[in-house]
N, C-alpha and C. Protein backbone atom coordinates (compact mmCIF):
# COMPACT_ATOMS: atom_id res chain seq x y z
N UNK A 1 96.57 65.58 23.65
CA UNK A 1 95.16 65.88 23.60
C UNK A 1 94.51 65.46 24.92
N UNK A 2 93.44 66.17 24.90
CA UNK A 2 92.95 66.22 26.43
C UNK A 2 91.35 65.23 26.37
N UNK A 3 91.16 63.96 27.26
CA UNK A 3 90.33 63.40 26.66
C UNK A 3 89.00 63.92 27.45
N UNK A 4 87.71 64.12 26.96
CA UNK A 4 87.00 64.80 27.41
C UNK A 4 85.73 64.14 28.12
N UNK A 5 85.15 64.20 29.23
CA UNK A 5 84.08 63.06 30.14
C UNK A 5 82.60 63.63 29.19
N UNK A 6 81.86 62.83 29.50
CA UNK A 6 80.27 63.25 28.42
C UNK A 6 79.58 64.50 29.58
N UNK A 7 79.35 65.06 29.32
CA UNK A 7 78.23 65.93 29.82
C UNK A 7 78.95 67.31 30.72
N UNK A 8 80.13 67.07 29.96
CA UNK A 8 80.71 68.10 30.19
C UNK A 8 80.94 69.35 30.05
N UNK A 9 80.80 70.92 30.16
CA UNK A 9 80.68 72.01 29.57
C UNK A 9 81.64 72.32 28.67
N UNK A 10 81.71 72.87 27.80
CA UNK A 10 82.27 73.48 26.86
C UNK A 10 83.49 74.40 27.38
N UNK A 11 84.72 74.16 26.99
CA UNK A 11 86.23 74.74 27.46
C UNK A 11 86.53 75.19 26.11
N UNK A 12 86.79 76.47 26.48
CA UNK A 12 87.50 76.55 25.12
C UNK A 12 89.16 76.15 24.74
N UNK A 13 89.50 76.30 25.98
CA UNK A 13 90.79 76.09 25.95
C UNK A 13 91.26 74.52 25.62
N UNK A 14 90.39 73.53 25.47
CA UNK A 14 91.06 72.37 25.32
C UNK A 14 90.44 72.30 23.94
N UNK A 15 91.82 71.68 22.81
CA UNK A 15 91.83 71.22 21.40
C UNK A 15 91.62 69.96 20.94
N UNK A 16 90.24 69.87 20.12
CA UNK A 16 90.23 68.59 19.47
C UNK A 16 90.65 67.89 18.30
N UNK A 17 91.11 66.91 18.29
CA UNK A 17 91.06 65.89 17.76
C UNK A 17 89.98 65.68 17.02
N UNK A 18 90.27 64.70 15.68
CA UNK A 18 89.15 64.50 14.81
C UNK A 18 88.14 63.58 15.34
N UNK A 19 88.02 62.87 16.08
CA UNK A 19 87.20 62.59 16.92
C UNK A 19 86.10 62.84 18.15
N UNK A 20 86.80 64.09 18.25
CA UNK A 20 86.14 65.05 19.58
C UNK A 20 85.68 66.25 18.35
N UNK A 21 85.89 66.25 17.69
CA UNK A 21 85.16 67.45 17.03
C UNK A 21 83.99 67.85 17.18
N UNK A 22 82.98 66.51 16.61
CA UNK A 22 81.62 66.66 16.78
C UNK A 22 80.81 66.92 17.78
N UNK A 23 81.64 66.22 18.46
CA UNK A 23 80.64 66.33 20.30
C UNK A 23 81.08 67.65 20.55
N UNK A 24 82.60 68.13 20.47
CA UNK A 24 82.70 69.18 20.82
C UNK A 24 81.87 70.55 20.08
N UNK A 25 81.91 70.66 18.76
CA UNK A 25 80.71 71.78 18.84
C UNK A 25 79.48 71.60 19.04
N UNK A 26 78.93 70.40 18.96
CA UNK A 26 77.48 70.07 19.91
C UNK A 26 77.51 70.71 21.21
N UNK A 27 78.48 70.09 22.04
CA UNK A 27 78.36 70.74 23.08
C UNK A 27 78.29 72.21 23.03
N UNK A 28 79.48 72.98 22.53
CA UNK A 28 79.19 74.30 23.02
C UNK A 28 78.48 74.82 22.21
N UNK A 29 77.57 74.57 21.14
CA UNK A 29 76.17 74.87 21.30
C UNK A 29 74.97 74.94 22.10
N UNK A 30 74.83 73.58 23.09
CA UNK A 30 74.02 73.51 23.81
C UNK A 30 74.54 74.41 25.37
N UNK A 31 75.76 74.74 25.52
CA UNK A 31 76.06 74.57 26.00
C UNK A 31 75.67 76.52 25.96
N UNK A 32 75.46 77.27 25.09
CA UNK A 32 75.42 78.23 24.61
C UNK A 32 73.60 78.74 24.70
N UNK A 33 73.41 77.62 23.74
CA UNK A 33 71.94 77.81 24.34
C UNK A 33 71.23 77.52 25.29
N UNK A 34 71.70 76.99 26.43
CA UNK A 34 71.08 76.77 27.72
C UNK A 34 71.80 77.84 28.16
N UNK A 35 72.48 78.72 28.26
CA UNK A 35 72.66 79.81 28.61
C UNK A 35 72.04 81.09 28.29
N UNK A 36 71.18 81.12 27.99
CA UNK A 36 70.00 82.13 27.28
C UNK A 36 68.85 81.75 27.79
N UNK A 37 68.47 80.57 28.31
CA UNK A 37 67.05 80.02 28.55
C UNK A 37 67.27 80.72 30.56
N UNK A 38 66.10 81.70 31.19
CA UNK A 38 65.81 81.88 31.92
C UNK A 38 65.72 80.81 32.44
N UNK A 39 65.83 80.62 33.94
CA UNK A 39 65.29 79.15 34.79
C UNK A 39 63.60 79.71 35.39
N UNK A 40 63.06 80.66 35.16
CA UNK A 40 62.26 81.48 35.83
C UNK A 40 60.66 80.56 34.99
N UNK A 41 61.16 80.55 33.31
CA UNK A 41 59.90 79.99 32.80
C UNK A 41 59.84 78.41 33.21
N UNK A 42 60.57 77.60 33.81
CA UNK A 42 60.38 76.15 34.06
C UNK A 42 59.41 76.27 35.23
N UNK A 43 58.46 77.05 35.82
CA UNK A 43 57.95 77.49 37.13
C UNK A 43 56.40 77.27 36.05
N UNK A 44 56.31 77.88 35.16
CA UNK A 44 54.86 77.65 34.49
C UNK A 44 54.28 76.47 34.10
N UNK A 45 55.43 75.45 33.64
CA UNK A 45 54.75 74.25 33.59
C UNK A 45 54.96 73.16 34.88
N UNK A 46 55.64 73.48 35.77
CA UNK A 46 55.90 72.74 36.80
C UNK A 46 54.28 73.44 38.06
N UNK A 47 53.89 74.80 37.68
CA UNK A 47 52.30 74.83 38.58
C UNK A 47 51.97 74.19 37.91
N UNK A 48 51.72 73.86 36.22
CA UNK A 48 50.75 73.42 35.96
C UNK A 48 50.70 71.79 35.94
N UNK A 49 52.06 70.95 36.19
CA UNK A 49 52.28 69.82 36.34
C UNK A 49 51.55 69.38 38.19
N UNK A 50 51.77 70.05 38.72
CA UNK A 50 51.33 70.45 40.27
C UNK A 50 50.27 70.37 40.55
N UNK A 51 49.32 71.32 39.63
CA UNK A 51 48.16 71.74 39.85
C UNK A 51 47.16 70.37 39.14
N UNK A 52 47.77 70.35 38.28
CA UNK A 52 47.14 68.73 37.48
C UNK A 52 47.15 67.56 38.41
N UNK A 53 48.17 67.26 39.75
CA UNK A 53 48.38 66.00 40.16
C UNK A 53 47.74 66.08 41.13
N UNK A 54 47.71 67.39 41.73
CA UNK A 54 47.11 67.23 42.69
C UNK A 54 45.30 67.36 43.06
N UNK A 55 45.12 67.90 41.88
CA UNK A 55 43.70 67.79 41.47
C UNK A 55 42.96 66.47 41.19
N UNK A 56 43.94 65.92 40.32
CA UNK A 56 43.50 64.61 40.08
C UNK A 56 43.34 63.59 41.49
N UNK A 57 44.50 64.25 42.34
CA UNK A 57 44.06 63.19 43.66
C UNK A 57 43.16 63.76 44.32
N UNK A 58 42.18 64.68 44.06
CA UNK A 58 41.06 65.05 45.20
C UNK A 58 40.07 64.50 44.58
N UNK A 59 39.87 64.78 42.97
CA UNK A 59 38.68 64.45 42.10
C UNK A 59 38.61 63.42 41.37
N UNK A 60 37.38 63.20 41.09
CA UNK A 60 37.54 61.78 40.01
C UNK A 60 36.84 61.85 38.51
N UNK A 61 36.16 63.40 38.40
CA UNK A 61 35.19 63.46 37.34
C UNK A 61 36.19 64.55 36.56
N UNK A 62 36.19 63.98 34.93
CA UNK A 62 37.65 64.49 34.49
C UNK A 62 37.16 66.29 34.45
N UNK A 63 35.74 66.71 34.49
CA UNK A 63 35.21 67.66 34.91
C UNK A 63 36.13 68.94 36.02
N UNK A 64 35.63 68.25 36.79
CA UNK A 64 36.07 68.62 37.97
C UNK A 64 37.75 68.81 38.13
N UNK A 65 38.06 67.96 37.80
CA UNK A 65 39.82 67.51 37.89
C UNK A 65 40.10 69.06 37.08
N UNK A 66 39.91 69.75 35.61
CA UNK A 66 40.00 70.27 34.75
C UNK A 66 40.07 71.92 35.11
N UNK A 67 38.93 71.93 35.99
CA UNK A 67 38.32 73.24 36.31
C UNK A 67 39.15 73.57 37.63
N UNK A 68 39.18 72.80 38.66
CA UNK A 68 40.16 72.85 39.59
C UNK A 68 41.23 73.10 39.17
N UNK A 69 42.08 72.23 38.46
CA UNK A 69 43.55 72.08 38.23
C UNK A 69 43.54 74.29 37.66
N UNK A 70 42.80 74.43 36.67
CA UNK A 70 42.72 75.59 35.83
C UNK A 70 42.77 76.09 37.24
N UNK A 71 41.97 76.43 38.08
CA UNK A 71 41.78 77.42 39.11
C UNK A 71 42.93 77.96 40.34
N UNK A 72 43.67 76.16 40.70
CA UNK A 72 44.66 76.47 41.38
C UNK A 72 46.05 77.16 40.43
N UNK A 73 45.93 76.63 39.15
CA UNK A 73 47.26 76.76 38.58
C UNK A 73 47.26 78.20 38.38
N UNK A 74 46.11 78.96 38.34
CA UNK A 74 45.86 80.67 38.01
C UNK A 74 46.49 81.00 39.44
N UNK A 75 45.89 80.44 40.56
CA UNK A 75 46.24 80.87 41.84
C UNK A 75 47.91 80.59 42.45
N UNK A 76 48.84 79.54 41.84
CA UNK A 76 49.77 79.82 42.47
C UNK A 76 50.41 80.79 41.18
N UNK A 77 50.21 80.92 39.89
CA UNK A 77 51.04 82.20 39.11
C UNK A 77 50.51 83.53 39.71
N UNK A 78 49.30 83.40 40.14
CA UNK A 78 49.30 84.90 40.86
C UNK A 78 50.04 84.90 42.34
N UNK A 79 50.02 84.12 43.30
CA UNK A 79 50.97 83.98 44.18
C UNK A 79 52.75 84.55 43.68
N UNK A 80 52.60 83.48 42.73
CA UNK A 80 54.21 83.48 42.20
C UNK A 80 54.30 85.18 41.75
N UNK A 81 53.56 85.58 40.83
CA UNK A 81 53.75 86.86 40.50
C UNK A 81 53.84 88.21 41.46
N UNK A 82 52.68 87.94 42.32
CA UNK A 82 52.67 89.11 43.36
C UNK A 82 53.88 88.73 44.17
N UNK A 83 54.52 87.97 44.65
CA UNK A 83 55.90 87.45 45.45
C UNK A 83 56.72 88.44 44.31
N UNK A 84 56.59 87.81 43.10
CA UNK A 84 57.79 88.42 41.99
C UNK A 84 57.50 90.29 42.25
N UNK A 85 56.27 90.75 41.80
CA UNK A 85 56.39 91.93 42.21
C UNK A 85 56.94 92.94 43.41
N UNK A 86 56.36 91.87 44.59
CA UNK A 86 56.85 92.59 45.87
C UNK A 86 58.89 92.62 45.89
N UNK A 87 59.11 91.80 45.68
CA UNK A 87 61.32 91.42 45.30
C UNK A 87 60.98 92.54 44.43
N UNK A 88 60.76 92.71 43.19
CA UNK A 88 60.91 93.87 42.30
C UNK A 88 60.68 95.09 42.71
N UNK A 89 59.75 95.85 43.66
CA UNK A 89 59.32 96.48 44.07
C UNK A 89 60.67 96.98 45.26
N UNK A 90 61.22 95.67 46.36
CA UNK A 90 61.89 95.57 47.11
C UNK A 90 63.11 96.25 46.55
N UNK A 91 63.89 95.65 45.50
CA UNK A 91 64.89 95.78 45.22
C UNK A 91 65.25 96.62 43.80
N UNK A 92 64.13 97.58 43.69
CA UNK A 92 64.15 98.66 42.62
C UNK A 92 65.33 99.36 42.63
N UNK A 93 65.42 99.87 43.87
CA UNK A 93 66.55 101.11 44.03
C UNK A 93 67.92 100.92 44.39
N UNK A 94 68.08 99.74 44.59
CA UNK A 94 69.68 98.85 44.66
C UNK A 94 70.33 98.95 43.72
């Protein structure tokens, strides 16, 4: 039997033991469903993690901080999007 390190991907080819069982279909579950998750949506909360910090360091009235943060975070998904359109646009006919 093949002993297996933690955080390791899912092989199918190596056989477990009654001990490796569990971890082993845990893993290639997760291992399954992080393979379905786009990396494209981690971009929406990382403007809006962005747009929050850096607002907060210009402003001090939770006002202000709120309306800003809202304003830039619209402005880099439209950045991000029109970039995404123009590649799509680019690479239609490939």
């Amino acid at each position: 039997m093949t002993d297996r390190l933690p955080n390791r991907p899912y092989d199918a080819t190596v056989h477990f033991d009654h001990q490796n069982l569990v971890y082993g279909v845990f893993s290639m579950f997760d291992t399954l469903l992080l393979a379905q998750v786009n990396v494209t949506w981690h971009m929406v909360p990382l403007a809006l993690a962005i747009s929050l910090v850096y607002s907060a360091s210009r402003y001090e009235l939770p006002e202000h901080i709120l309306v800003r943060a809202l304003r830039l975070f619209l402005q880099i998904l439209g950045f991000m999007g029109g970039a995404f359109l123009v590649l799509w646009v680019l690479t239609y006919g490939l």
